[in-house]
C-alpha atoms as a PDB file:
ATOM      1  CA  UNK A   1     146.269 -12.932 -69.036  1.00  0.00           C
ATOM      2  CA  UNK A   2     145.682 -15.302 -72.369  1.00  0.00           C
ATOM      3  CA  UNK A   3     143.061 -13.912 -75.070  1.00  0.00           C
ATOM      4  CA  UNK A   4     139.999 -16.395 -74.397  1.00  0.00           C
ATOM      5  CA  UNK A   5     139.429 -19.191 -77.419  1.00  0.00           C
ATOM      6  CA  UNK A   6     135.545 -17.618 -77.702  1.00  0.00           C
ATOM      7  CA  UNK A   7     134.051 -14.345 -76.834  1.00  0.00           C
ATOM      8  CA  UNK A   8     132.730 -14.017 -73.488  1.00  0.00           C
ATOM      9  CA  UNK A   9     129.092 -12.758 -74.235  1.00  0.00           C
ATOM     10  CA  UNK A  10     128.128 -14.025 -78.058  1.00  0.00           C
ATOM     11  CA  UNK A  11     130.719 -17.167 -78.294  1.00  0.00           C
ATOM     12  CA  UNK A  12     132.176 -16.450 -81.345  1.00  0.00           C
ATOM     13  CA  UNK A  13     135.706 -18.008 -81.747  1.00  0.00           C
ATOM     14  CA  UNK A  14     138.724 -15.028 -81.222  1.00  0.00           C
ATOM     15  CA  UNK A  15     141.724 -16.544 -79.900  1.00  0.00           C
ATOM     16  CA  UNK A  16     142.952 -17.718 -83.110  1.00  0.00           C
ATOM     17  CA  UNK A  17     143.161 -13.853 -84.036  1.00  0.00           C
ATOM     18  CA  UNK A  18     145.215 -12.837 -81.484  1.00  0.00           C
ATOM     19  CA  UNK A  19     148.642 -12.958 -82.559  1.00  0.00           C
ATOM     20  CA  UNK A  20     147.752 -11.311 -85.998  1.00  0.00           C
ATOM     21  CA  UNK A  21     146.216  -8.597 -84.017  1.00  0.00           C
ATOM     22  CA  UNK A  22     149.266  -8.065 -81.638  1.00  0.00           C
ATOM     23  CA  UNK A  23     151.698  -7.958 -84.848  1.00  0.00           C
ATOM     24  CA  UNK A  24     149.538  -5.415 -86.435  1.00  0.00           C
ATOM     25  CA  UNK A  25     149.370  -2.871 -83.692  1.00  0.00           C
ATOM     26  CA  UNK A  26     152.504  -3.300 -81.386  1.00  0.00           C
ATOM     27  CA  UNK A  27     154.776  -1.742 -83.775  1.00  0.00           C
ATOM     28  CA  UNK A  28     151.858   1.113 -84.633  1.00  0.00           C
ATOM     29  CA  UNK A  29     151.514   0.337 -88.449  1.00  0.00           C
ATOM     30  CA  UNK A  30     147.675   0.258 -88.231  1.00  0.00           C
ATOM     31  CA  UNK A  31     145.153   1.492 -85.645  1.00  0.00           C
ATOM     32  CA  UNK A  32     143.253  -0.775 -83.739  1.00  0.00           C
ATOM     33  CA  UNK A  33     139.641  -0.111 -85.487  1.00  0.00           C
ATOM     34  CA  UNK A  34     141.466  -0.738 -88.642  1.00  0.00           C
ATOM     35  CA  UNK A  35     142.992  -4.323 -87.628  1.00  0.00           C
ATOM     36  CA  UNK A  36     140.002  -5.020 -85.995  1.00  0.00           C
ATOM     37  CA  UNK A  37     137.963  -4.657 -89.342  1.00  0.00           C
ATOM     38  CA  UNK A  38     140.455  -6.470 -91.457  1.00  0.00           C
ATOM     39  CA  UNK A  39     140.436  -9.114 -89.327  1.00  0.00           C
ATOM     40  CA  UNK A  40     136.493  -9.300 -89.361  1.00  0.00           C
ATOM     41  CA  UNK A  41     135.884  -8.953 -85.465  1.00  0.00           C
ATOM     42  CA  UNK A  42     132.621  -6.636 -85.879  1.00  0.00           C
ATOM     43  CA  UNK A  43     130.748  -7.708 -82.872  1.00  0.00           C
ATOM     44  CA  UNK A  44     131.404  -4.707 -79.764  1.00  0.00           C
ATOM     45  CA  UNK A  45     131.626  -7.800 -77.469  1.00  0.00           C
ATOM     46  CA  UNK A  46     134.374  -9.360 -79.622  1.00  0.00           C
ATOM     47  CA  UNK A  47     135.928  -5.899 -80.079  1.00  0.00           C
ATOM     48  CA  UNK A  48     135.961  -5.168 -76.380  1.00  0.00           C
ATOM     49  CA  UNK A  49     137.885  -8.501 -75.415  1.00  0.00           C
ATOM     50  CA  UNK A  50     140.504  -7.576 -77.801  1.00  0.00           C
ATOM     51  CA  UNK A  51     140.936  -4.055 -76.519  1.00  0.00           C
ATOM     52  CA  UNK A  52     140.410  -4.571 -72.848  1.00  0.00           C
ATOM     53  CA  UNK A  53     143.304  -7.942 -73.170  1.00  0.00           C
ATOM     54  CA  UNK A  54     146.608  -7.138 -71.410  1.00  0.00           C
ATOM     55  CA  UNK A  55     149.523  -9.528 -72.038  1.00  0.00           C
ATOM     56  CA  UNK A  56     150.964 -10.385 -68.867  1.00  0.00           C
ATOM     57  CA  UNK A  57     152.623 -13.531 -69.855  1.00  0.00           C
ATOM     58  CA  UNK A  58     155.724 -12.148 -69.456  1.00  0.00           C
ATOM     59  CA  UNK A  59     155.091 -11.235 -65.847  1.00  0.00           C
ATOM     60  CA  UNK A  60     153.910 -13.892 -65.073  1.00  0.00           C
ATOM     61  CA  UNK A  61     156.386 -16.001 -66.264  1.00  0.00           C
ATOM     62  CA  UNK A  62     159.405 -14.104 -64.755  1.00  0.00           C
ATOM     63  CA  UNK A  63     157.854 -15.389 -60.867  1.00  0.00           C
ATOM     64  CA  UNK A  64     159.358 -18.766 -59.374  1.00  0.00           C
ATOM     65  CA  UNK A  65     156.809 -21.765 -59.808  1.00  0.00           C
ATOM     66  CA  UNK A  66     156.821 -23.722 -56.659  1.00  0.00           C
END
């Protein structure tokens, strides 16, 4: 749901790259191995939580909080 502040498996702080990397590829100026490498996530691990995020938060948010 929310990009994790460190990668799963190695630890390596990635949150903080998250919003670049969603501003980058939403409107299809740059592929995603391209953003990926600017932004220095070389790590597959890394690489794999940014891929394999979805951004709910918009779902989520629409549902009644009790």
């Amino acid at each position: 749901m929310i990009i994790p502040v460190r990668c799963f498996s190695c630890g390596k702080p990635i949150g903080h790259l998250w919003e670049d990397f969603v501003s980058k590829t939403n409107n299809r100026t740059q592929k995603v191995k391209e953003t990926l490498d600017d932004l220095g996530v070389e790590r597959y691990c890394c690489r794999a939580m940014f891929m394999g995020q979805v951004d709910l938060m918009d779902t989520v948010s629409a549902f009644k909080k009790f």
